[in-house]
PDB file of N, CA and C in Angstrom:
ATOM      1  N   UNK A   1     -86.745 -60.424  47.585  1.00  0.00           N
ATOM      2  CA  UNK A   1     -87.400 -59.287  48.186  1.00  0.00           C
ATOM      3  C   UNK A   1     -87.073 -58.048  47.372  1.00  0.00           C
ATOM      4  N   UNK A   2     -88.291 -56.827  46.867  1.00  0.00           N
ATOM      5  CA  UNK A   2     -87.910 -56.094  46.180  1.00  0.00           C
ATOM      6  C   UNK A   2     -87.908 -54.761  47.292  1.00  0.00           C
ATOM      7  N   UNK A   3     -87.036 -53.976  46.694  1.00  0.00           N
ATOM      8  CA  UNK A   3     -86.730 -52.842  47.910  1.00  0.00           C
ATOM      9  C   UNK A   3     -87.268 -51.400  47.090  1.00  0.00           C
ATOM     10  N   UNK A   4     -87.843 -50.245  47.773  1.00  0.00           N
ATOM     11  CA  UNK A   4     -87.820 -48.888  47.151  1.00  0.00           C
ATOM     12  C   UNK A   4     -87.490 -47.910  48.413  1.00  0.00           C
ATOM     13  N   UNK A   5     -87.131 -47.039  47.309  1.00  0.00           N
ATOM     14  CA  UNK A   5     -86.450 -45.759  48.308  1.00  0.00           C
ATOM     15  C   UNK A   5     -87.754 -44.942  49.261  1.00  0.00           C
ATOM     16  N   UNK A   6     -87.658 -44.169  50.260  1.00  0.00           N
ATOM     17  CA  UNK A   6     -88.150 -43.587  50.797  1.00  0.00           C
ATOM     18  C   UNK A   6     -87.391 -42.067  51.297  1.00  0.00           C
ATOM     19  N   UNK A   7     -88.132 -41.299  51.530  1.00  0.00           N
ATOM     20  CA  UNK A   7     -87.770 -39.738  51.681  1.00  0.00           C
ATOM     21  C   UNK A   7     -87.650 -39.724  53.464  1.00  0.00           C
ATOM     22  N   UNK A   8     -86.789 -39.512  54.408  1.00  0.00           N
ATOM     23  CA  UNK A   8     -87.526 -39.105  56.070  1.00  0.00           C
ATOM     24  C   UNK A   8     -86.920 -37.624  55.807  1.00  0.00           C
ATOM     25  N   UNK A   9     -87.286 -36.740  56.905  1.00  0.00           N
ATOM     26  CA  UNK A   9     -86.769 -35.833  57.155  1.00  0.00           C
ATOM     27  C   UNK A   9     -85.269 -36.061  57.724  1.00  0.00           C
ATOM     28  N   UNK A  10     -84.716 -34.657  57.411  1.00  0.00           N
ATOM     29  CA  UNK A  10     -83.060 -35.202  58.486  1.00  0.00           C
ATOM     30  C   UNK A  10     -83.142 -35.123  59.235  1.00  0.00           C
ATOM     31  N   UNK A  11     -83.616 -34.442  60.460  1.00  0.00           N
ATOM     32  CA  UNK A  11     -83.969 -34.712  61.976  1.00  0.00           C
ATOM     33  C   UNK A  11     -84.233 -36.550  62.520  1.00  0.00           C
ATOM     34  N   UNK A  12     -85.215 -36.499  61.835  1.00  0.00           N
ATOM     35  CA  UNK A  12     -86.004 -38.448  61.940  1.00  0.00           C
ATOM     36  C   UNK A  12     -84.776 -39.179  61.587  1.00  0.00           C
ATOM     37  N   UNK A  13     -84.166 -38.470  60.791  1.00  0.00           N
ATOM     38  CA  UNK A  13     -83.148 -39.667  60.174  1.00  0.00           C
ATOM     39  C   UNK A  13     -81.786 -40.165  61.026  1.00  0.00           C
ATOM     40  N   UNK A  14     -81.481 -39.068  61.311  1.00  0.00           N
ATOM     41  CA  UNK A  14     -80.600 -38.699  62.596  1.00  0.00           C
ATOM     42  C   UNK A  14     -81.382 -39.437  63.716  1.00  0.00           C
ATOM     43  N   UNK A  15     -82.305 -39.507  63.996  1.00  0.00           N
ATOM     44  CA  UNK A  15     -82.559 -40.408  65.495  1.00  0.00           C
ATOM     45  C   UNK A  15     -82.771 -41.746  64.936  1.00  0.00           C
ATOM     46  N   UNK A  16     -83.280 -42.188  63.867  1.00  0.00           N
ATOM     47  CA  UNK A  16     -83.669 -43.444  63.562  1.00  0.00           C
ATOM     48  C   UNK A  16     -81.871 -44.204  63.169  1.00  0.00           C
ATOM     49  N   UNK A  17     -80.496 -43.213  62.911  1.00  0.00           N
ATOM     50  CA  UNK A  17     -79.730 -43.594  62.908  1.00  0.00           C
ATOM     51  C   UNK A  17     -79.085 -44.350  64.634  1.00  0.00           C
ATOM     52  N   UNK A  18     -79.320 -43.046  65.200  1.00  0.00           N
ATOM     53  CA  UNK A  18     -79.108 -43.415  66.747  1.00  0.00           C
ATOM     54  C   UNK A  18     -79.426 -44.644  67.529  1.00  0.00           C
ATOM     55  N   UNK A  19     -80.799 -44.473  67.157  1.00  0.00           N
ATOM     56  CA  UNK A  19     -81.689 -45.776  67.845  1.00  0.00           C
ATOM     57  C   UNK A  19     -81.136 -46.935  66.927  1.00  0.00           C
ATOM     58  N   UNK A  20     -80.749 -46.882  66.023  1.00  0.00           N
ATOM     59  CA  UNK A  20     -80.557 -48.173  65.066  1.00  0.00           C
ATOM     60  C   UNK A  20     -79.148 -48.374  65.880  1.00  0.00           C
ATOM     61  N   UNK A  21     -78.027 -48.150  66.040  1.00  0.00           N
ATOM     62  CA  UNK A  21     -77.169 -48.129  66.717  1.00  0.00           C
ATOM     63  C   UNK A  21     -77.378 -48.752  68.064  1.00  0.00           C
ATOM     64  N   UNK A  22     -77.935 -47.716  68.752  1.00  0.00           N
ATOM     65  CA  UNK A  22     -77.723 -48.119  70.577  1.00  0.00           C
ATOM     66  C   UNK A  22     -78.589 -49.508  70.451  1.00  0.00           C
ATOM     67  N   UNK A  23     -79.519 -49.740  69.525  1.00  0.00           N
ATOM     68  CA  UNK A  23     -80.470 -51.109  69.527  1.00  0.00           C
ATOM     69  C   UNK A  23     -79.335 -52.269  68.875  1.00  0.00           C
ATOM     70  N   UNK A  24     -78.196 -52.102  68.437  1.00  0.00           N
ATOM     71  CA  UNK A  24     -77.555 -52.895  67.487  1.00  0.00           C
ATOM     72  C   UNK A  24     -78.244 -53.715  66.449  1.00  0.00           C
ATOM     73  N   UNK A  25     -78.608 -53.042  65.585  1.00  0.00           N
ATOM     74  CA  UNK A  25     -79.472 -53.207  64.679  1.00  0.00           C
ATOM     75  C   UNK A  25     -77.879 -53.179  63.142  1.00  0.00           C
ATOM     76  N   UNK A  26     -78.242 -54.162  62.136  1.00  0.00           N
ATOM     77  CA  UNK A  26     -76.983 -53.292  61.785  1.00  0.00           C
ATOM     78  C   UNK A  26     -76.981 -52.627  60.642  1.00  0.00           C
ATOM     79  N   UNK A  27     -77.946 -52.058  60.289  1.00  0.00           N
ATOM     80  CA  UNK A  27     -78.449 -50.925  59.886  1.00  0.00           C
ATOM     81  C   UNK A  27     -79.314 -50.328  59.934  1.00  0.00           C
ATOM     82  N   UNK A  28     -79.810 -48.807  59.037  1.00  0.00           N
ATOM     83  CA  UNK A  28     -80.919 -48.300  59.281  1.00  0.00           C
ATOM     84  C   UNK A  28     -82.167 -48.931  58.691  1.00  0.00           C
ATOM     85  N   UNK A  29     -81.967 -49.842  57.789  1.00  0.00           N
ATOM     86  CA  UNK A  29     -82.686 -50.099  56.680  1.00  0.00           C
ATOM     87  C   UNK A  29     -83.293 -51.383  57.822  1.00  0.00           C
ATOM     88  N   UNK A  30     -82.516 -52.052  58.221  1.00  0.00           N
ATOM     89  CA  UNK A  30     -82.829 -53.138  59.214  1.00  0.00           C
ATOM     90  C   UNK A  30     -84.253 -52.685  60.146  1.00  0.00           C
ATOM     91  N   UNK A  31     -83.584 -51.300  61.146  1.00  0.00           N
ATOM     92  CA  UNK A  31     -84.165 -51.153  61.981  1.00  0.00           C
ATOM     93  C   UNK A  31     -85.821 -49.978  61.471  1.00  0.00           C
ATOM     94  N   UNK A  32     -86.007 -50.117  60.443  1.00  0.00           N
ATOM     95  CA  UNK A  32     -86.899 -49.282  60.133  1.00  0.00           C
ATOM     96  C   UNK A  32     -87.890 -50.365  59.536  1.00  0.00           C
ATOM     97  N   UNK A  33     -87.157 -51.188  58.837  1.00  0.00           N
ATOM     98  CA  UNK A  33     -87.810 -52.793  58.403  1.00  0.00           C
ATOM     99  C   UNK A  33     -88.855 -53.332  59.603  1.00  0.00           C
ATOM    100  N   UNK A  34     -88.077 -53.554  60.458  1.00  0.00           N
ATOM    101  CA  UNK A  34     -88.628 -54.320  61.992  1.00  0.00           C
ATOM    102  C   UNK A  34     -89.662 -53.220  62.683  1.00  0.00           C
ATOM    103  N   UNK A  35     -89.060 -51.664  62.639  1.00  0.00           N
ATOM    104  CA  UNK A  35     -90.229 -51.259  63.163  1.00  0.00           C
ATOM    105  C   UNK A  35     -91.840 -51.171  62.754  1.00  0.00           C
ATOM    106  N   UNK A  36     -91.433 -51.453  61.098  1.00  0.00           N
ATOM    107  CA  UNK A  36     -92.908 -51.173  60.193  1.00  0.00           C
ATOM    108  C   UNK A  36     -93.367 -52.266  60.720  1.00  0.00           C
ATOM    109  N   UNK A  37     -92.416 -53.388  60.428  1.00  0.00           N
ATOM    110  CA  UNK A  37     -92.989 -54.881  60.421  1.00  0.00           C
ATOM    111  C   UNK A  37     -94.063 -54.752  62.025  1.00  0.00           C
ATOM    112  N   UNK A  38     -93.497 -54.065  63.215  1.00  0.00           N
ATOM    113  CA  UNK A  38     -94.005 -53.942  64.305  1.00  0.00           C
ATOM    114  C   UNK A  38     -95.369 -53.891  64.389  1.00  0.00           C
ATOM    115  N   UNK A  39     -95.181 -52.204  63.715  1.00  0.00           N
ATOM    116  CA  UNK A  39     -96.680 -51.355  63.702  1.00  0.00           C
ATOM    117  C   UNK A  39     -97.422 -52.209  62.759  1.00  0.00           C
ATOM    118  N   UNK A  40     -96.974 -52.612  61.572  1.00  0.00           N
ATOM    119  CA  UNK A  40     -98.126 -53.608  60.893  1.00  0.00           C
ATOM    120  C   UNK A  40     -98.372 -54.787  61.311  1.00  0.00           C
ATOM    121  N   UNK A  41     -97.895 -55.394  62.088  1.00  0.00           N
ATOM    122  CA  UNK A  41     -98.280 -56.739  62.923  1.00  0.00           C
ATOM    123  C   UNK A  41     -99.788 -56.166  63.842  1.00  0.00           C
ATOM    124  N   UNK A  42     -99.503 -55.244  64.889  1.00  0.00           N
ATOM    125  CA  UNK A  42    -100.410 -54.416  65.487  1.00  0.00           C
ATOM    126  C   UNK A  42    -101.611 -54.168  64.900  1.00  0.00           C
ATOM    127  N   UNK A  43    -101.340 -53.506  63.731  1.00  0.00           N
ATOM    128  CA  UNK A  43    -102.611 -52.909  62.533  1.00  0.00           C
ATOM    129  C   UNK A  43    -103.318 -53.985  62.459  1.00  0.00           C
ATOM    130  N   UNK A  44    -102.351 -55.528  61.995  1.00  0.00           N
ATOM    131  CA  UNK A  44    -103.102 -56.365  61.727  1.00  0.00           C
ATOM    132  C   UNK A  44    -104.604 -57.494  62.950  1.00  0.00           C
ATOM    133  N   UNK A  45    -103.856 -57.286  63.960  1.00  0.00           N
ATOM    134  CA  UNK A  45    -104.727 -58.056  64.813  1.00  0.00           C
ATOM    135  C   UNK A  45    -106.047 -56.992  65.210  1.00  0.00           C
ATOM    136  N   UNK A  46    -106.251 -56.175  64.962  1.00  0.00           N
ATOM    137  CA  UNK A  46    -107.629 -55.867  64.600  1.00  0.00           C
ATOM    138  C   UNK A  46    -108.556 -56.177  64.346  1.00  0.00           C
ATOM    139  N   UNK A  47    -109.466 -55.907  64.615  1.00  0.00           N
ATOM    140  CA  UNK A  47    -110.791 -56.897  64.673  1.00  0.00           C
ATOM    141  C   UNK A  47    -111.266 -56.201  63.251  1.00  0.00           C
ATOM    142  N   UNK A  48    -111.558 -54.959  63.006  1.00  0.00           N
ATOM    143  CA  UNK A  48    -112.282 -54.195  61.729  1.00  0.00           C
ATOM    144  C   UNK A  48    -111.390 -53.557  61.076  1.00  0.00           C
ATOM    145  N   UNK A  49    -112.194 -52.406  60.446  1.00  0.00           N
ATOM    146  CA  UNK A  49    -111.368 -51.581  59.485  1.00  0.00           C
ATOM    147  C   UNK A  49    -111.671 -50.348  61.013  1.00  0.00           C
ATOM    148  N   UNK A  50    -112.428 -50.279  60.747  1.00  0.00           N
ATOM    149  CA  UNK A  50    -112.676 -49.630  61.906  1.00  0.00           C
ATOM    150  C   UNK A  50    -111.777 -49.156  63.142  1.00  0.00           C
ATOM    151  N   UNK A  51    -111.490 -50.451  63.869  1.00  0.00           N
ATOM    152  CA  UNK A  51    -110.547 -50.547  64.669  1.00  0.00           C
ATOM    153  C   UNK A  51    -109.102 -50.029  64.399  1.00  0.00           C
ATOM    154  N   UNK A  52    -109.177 -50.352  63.544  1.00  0.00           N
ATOM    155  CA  UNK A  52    -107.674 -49.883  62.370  1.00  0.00           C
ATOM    156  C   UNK A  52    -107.463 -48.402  62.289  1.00  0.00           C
ATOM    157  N   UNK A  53    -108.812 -48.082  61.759  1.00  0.00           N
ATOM    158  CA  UNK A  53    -108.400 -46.532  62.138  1.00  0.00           C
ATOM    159  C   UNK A  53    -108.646 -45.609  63.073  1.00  0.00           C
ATOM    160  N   UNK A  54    -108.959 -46.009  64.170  1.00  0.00           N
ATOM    161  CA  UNK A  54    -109.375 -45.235  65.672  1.00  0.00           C
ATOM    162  C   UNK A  54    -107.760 -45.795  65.870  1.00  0.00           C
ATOM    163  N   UNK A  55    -107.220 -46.675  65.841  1.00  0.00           N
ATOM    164  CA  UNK A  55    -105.610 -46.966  66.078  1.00  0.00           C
ATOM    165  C   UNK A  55    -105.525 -45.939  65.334  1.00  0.00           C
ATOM    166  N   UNK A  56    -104.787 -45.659  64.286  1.00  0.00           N
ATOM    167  CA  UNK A  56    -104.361 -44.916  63.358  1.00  0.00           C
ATOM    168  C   UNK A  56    -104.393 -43.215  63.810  1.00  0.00           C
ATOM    169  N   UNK A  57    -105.590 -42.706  64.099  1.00  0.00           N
ATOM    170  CA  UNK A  57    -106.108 -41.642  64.726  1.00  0.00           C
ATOM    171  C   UNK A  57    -105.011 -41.491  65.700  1.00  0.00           C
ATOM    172  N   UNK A  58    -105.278 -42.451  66.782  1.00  0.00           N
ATOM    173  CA  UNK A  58    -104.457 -42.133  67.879  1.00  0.00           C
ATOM    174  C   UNK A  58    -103.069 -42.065  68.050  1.00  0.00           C
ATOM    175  N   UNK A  59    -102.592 -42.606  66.853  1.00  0.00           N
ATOM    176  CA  UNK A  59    -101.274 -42.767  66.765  1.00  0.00           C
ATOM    177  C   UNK A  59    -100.830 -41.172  65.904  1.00  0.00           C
ATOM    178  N   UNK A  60    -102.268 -40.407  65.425  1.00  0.00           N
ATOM    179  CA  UNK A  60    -101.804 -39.298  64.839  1.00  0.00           C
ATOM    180  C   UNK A  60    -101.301 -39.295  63.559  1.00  0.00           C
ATOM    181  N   UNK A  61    -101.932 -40.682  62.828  1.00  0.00           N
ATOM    182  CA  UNK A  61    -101.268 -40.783  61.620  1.00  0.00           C
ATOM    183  C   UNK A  61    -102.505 -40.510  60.308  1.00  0.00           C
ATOM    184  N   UNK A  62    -103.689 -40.492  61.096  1.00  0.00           N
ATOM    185  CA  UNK A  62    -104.746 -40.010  60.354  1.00  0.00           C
ATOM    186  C   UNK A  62    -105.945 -38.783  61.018  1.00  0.00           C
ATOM    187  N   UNK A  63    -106.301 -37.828  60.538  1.00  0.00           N
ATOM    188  CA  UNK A  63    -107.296 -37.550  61.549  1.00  0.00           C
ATOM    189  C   UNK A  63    -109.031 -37.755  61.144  1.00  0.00           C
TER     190      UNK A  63
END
């Protein structure tokens, strides 16, 4: 598995530390892994592209 760095803000980073914790996750890298893996599982059962991005919209990640 190949890995690359990513930028969060320090605020995000600080809660995504927290939540990685109280979830016993045993790290951040873990628990940020599983959450993408989440949201892209989701993305994926979509019927269109379409669908994909009225999700996306609503999630506020596109407008």
């Amino acid at each position: 598995m190949s890995t690359a760095k990513i930028k969060l803000d320090k605020e995000l980073l600080k809660k995504v530390k927290k939540f990685a914790d109280l979830a016993g996750y045993s790290s951040v890298e873990e628990f940020i892994t599983h959450a993408l893996e989440k949201e892209i599982a989701q993305l994926e059962e979509s019927a269109s592209e379409e669908e994909i991005k009225k999700k996306l919209q609503g999630l506020g990640y596109i407008s």
